[in-house]
Protein backbone atom coordinates (compact mmCIF):
# COMPACT_ATOMS: atom_id res chain seq x y z
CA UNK A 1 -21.03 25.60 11.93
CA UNK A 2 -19.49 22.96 9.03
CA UNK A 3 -21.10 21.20 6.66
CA UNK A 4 -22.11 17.16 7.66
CA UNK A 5 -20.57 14.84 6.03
CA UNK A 6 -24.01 13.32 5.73
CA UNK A 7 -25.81 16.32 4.48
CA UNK A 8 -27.25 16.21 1.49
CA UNK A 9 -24.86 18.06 -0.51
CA UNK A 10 -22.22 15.32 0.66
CA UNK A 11 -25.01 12.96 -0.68
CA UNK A 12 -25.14 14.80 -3.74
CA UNK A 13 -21.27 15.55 -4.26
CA UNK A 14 -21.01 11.56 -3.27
CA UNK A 15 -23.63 10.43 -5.49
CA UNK A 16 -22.04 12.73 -8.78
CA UNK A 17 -18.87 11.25 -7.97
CA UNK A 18 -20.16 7.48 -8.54
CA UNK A 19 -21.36 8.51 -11.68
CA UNK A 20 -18.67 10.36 -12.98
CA UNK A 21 -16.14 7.23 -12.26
CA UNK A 22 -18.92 5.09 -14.00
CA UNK A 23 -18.26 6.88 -17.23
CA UNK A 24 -14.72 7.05 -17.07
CA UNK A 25 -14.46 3.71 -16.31
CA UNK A 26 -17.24 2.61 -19.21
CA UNK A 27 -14.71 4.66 -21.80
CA UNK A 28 -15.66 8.43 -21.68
CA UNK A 29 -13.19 11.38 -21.80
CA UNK A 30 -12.95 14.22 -19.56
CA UNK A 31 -14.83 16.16 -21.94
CA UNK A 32 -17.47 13.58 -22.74
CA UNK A 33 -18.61 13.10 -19.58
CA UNK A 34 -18.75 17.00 -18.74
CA UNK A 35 -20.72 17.22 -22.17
CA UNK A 36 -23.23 14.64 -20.41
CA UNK A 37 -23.59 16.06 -16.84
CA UNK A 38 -24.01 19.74 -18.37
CA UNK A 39 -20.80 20.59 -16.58
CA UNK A 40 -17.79 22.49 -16.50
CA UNK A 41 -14.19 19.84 -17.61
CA UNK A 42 -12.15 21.35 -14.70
CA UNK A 43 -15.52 20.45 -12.16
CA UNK A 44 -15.13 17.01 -13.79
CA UNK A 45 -11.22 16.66 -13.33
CA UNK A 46 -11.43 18.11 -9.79
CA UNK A 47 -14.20 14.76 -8.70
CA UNK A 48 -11.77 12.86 -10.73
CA UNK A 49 -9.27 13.38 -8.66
CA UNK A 50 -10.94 13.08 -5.45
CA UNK A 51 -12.04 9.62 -6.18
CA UNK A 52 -8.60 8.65 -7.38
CA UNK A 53 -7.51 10.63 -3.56
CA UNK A 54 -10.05 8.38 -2.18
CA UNK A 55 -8.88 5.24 -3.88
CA UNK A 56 -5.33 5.74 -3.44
CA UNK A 57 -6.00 6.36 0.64
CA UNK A 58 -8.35 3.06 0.80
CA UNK A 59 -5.08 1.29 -1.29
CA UNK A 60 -2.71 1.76 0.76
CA UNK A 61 -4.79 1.41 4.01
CA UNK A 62 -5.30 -2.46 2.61
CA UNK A 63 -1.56 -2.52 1.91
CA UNK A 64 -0.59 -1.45 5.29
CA UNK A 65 -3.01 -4.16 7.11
CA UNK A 66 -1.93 -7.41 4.85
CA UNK A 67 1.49 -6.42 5.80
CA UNK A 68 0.65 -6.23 9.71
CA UNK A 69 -1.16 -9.46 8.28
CA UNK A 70 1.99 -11.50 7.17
CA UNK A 71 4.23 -9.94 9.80
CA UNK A 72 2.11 -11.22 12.47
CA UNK A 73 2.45 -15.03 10.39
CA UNK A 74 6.13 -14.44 10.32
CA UNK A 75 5.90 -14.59 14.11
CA UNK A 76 4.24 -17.42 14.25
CA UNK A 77 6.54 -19.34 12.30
CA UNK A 78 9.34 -18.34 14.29
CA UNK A 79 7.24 -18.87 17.67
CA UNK A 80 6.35 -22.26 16.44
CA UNK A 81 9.79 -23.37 15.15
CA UNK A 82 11.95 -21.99 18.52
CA UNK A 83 11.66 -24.53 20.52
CA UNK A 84 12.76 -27.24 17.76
CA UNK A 85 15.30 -25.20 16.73
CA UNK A 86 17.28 -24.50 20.31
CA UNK A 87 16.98 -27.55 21.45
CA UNK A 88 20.10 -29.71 21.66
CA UNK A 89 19.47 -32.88 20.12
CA UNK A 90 16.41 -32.75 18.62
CA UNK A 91 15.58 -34.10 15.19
CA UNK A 92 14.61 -31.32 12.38
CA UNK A 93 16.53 -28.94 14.44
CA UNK A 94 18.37 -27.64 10.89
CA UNK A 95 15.07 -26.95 9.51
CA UNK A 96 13.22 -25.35 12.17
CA UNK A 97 16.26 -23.05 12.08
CA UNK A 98 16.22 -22.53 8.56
CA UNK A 99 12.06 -21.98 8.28
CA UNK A 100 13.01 -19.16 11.53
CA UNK A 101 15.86 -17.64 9.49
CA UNK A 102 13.36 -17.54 6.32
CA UNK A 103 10.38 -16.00 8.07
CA UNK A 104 12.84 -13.09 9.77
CA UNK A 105 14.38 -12.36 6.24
CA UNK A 106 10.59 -11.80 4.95
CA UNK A 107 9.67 -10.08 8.07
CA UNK A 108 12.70 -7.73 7.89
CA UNK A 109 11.51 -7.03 3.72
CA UNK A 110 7.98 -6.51 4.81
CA UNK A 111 8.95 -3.74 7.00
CA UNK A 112 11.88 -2.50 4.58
CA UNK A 113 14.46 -3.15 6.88
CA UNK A 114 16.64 -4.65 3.79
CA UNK A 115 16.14 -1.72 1.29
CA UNK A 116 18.72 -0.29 -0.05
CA UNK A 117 20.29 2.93 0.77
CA UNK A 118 21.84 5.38 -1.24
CA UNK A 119 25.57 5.85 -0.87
CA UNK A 120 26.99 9.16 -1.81
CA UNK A 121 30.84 9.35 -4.05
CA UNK A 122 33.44 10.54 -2.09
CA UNK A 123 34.95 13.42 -3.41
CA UNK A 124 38.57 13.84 -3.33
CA UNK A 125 41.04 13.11 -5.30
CA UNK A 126 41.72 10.14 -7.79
CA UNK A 127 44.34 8.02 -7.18
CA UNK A 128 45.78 6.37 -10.51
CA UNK A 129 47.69 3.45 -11.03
C-alpha cells in the first residue's frame, strides 16, 4: 500500500521544503542552507527543485485560467456589439464593428492562433540575374 499524501512524512518532507525556500529566498546558498539543516547539498537541490516543480505547475495553472478569463470577455464584447454592428442603419454601427474585430484579434493571440510559424528554405537551385 502507498504512502498518504497526508502522512506524516509528507508533513515532514512538506514542512522541510517551506523552510528550505525560506532560506533561499532570505539569501542562503545551496551549501549554506545544507550546512544549517545538517544535510546533504544534493538532498537540498533535489527539494529545491521540487518547489520550483511545484511553483512552475501552480504558474502556469493561473496562466491558463486568466486566459479562459479574457477569452470568455472577448466574447462578451463581441456578443454585446453584434447586434449594433449588423444592423442596417444603425448609428455606431462602424464602431461596434471595429470593438468586434478588436476583441477577435485578441481572442485569436490569446489562444496563439496568430503565432508565427516557421517556414523552411527551399532548396534547389539559385536563379541569378
Amino acid at each position: 500500500m502507498g504512502k498518504s499524501k497526508t502522512g506524516r512524512s509528507a508533513v515532514e518532507v512538506a514542512e522541510k521544503q517551506r523552510l528550505i525556500g525560506g532560506l533561499i529566498r532570505a539569501g542562503y546558498s545551496l551549501t549554506e542552507v545544507a550546512g544549517k539543516l545538517g544535510q546533504n547539498p544534493g538532498n537540498i537541490h533535489r527539494h529545491l527543485k521540487a518547489i520550483l516543480k511545484d511553483l512552475r505547475i501552480a504558474s502556469e495553472e493561473d496562466i491558463r485560467n486568466q486566459r479562459l478569463l479574457e477569452g470568455d470577455r472577448c466574447e462578451q464584447i463581441i456578443k454585446a456589439n453584434r447586434p449594433k454592428a449588423t444592423s442596417e442603419n444603425a448609428p455606431g454601427k462602424f464602431s461596434s464593428q471595429d470593438r468586434i474585430i478588436k476583441a477577435m484579434e485578441r481572442k485569436a493571440r490569446l489562444l496563439g492562433l496568430d503565432s508565427p510559424t516557421k517556414i523552411a528554405p527551399k532548396r534547389g537551385r539559385r536563379r541569378t540575374l
